[in-house]
N, C-alpha and C. Protein backbone atom coordinates (compact mmCIF):
# COMPACT_ATOMS: atom_id res chain seq x y z
N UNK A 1 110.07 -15.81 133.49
CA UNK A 1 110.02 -17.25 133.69
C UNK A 1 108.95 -17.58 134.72
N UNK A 2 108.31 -18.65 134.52
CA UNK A 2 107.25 -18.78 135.52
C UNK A 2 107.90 -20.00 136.18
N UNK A 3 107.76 -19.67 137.60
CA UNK A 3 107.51 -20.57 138.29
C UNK A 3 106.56 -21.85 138.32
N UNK A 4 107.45 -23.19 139.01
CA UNK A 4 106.65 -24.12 139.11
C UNK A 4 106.13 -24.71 140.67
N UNK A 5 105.26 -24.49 140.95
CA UNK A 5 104.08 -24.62 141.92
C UNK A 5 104.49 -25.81 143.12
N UNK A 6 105.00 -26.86 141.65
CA UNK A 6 104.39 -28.13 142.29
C UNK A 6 106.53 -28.42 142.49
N UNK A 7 107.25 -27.72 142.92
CA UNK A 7 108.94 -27.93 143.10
C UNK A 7 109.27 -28.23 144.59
N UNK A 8 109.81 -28.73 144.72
CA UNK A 8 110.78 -28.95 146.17
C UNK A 8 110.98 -27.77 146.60
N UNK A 9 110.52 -27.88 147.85
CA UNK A 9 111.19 -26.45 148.51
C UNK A 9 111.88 -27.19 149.82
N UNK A 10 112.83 -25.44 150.07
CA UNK A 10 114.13 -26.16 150.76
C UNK A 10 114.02 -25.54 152.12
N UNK A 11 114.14 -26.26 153.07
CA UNK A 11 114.44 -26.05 155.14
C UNK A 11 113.87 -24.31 154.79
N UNK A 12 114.91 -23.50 154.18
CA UNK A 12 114.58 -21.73 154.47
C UNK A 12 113.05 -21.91 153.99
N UNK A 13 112.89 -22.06 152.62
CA UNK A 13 111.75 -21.81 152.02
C UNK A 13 110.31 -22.08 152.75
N UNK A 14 110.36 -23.60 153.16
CA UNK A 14 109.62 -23.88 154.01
C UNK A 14 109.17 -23.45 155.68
N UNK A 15 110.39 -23.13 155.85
CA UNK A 15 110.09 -22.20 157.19
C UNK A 15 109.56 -20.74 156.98
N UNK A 16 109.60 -20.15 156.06
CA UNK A 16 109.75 -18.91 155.53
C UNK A 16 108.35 -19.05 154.94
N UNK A 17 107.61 -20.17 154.73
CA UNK A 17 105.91 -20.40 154.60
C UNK A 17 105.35 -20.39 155.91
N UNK A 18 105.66 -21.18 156.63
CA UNK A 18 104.83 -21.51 158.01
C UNK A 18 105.43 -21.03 159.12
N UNK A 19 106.28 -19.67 158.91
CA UNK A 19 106.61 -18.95 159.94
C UNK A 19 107.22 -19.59 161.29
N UNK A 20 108.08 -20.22 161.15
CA UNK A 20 108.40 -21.05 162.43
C UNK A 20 110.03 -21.43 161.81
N UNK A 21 111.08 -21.12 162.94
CA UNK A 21 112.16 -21.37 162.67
C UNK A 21 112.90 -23.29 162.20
N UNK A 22 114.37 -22.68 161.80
CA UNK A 22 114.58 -24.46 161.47
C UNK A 22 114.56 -25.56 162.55
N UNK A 23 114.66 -24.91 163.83
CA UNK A 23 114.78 -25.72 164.89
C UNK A 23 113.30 -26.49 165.02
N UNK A 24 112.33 -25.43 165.16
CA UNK A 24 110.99 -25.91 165.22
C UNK A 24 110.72 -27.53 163.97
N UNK A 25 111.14 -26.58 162.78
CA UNK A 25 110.71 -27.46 161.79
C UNK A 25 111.55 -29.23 161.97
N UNK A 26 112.77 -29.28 162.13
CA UNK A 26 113.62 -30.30 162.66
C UNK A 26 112.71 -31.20 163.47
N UNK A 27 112.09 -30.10 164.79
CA UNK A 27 111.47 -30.98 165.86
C UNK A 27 110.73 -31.84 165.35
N UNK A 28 109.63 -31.03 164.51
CA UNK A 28 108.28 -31.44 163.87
C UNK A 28 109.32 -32.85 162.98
N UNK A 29 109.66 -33.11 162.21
CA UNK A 29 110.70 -34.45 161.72
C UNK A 29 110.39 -34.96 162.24
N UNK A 30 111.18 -34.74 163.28
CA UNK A 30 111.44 -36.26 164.76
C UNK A 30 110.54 -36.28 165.42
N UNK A 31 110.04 -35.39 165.60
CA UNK A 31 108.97 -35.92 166.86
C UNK A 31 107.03 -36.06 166.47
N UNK A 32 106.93 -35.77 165.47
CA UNK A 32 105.69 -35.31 164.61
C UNK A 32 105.33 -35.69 163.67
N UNK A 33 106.65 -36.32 162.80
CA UNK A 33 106.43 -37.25 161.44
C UNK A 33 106.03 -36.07 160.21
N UNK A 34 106.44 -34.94 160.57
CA UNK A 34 106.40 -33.57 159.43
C UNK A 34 106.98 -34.57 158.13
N UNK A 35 106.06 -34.06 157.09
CA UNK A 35 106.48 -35.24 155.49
C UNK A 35 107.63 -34.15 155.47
N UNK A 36 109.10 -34.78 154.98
CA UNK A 36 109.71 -34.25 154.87
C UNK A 36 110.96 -35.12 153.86
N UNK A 37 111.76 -34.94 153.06
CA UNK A 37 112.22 -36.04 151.87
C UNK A 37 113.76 -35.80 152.70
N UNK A 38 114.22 -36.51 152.65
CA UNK A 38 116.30 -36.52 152.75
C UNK A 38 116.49 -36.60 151.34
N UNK A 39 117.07 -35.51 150.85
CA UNK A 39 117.98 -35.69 149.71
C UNK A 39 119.42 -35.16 149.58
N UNK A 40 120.17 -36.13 150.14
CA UNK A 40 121.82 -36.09 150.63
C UNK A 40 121.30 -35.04 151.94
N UNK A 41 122.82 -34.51 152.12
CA UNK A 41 122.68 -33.80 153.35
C UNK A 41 121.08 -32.82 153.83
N UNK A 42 120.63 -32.48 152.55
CA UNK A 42 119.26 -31.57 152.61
C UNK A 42 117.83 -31.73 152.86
N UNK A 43 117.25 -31.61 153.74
CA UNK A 43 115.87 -31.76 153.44
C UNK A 43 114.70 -30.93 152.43
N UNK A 44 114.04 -31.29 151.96
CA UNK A 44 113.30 -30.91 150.76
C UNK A 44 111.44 -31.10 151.07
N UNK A 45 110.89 -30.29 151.01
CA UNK A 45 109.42 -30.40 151.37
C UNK A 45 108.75 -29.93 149.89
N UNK A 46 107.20 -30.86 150.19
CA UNK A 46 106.38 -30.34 149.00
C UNK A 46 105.41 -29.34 149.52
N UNK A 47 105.01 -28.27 149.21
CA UNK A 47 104.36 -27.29 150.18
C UNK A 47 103.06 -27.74 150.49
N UNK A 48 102.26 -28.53 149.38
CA UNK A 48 100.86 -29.65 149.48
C UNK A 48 100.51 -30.59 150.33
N UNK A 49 102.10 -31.61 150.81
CA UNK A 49 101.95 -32.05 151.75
C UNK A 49 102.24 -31.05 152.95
N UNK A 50 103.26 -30.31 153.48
CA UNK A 50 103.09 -29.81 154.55
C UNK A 50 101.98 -29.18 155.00
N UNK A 51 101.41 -28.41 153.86
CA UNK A 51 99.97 -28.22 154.25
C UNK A 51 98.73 -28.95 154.52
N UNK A 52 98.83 -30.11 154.05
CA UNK A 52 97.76 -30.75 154.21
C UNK A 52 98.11 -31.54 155.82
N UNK A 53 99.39 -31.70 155.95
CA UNK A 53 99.66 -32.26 157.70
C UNK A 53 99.33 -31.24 158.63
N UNK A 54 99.74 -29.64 158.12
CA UNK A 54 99.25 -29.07 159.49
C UNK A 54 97.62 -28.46 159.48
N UNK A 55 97.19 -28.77 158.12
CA UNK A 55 95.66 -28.74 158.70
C UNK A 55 94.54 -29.78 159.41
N UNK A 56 95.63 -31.04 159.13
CA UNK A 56 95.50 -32.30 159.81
C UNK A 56 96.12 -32.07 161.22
N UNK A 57 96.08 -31.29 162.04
CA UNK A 57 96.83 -30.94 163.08
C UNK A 57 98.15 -31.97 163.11
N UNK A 58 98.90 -32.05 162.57
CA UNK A 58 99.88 -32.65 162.40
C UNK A 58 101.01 -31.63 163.48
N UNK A 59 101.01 -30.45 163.86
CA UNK A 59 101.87 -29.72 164.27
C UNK A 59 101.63 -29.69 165.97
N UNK A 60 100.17 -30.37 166.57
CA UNK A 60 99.76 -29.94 167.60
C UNK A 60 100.53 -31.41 168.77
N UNK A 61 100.12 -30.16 169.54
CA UNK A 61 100.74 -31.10 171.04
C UNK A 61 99.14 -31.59 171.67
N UNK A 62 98.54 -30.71 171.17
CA UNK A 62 97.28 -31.39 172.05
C UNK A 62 96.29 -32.77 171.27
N UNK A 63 96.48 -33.72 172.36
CA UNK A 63 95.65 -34.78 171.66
C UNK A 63 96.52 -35.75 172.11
N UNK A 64 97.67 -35.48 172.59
CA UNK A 64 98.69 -36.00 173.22
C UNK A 64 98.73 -36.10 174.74
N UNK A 65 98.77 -37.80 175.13
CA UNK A 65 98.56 -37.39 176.59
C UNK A 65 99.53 -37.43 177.18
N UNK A 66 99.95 -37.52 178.43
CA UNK A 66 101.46 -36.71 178.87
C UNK A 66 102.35 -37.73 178.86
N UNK A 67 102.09 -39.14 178.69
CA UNK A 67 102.75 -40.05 178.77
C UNK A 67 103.22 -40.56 177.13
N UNK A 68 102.14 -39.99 176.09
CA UNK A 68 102.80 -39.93 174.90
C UNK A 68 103.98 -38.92 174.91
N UNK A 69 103.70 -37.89 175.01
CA UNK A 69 104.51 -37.46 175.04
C UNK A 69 105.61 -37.08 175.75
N UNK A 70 105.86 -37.54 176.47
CA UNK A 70 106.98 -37.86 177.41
C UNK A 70 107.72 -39.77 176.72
N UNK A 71 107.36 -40.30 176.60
CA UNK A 71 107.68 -41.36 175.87
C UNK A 71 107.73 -41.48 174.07
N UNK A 72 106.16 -40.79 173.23
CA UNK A 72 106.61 -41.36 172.24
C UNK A 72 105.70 -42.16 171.89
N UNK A 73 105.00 -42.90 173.27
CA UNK A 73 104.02 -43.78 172.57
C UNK A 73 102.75 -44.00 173.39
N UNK A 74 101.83 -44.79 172.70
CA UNK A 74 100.24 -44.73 172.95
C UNK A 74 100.26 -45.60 173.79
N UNK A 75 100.35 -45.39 175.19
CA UNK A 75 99.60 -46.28 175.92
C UNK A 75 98.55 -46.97 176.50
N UNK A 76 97.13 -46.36 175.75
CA UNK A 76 96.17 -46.96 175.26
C UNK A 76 95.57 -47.94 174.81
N UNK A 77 96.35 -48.63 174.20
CA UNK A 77 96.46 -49.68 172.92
C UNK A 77 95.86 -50.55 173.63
């Protein structure tokens, strides 16, 4: 049977790509905006988008100044 490429993958699967536990991945959710779908209790990732966010440094702390991140938000503006 062949696999399909383009399927939902699930919290293990996805951690089990980008080497980083569920806790990490959770963070990245909340605090990072990681694309990530709710479907009922489960979260579900497309591996295209997660990849394309963390080559978009989507995963990084740097670029963040200490007051974003300590708050959350751009005080810049």
């Amino acid at each position: 049977m062949v696999e399909i490429e383009d399927r939902w993958l699930s919290i293990h699967e996805i951690c089990s790509h980008l080497g980083v536990s569920k806790d990490t991945v959770y963070k990245w959710i909340d605090k990072h905006a990681m694309p990530a779908h709710r479907m009922g209790r489960l979260w579900k990732f497309r591996k295209d988008e997660v990849d394309r966010w963390v080559m978009a440094g989507g995963a990084s702390e740097q670029g963040k100044t200490t007051s974003e991140s300590a708050t959350g938000t751009n005080n810049s503006e």
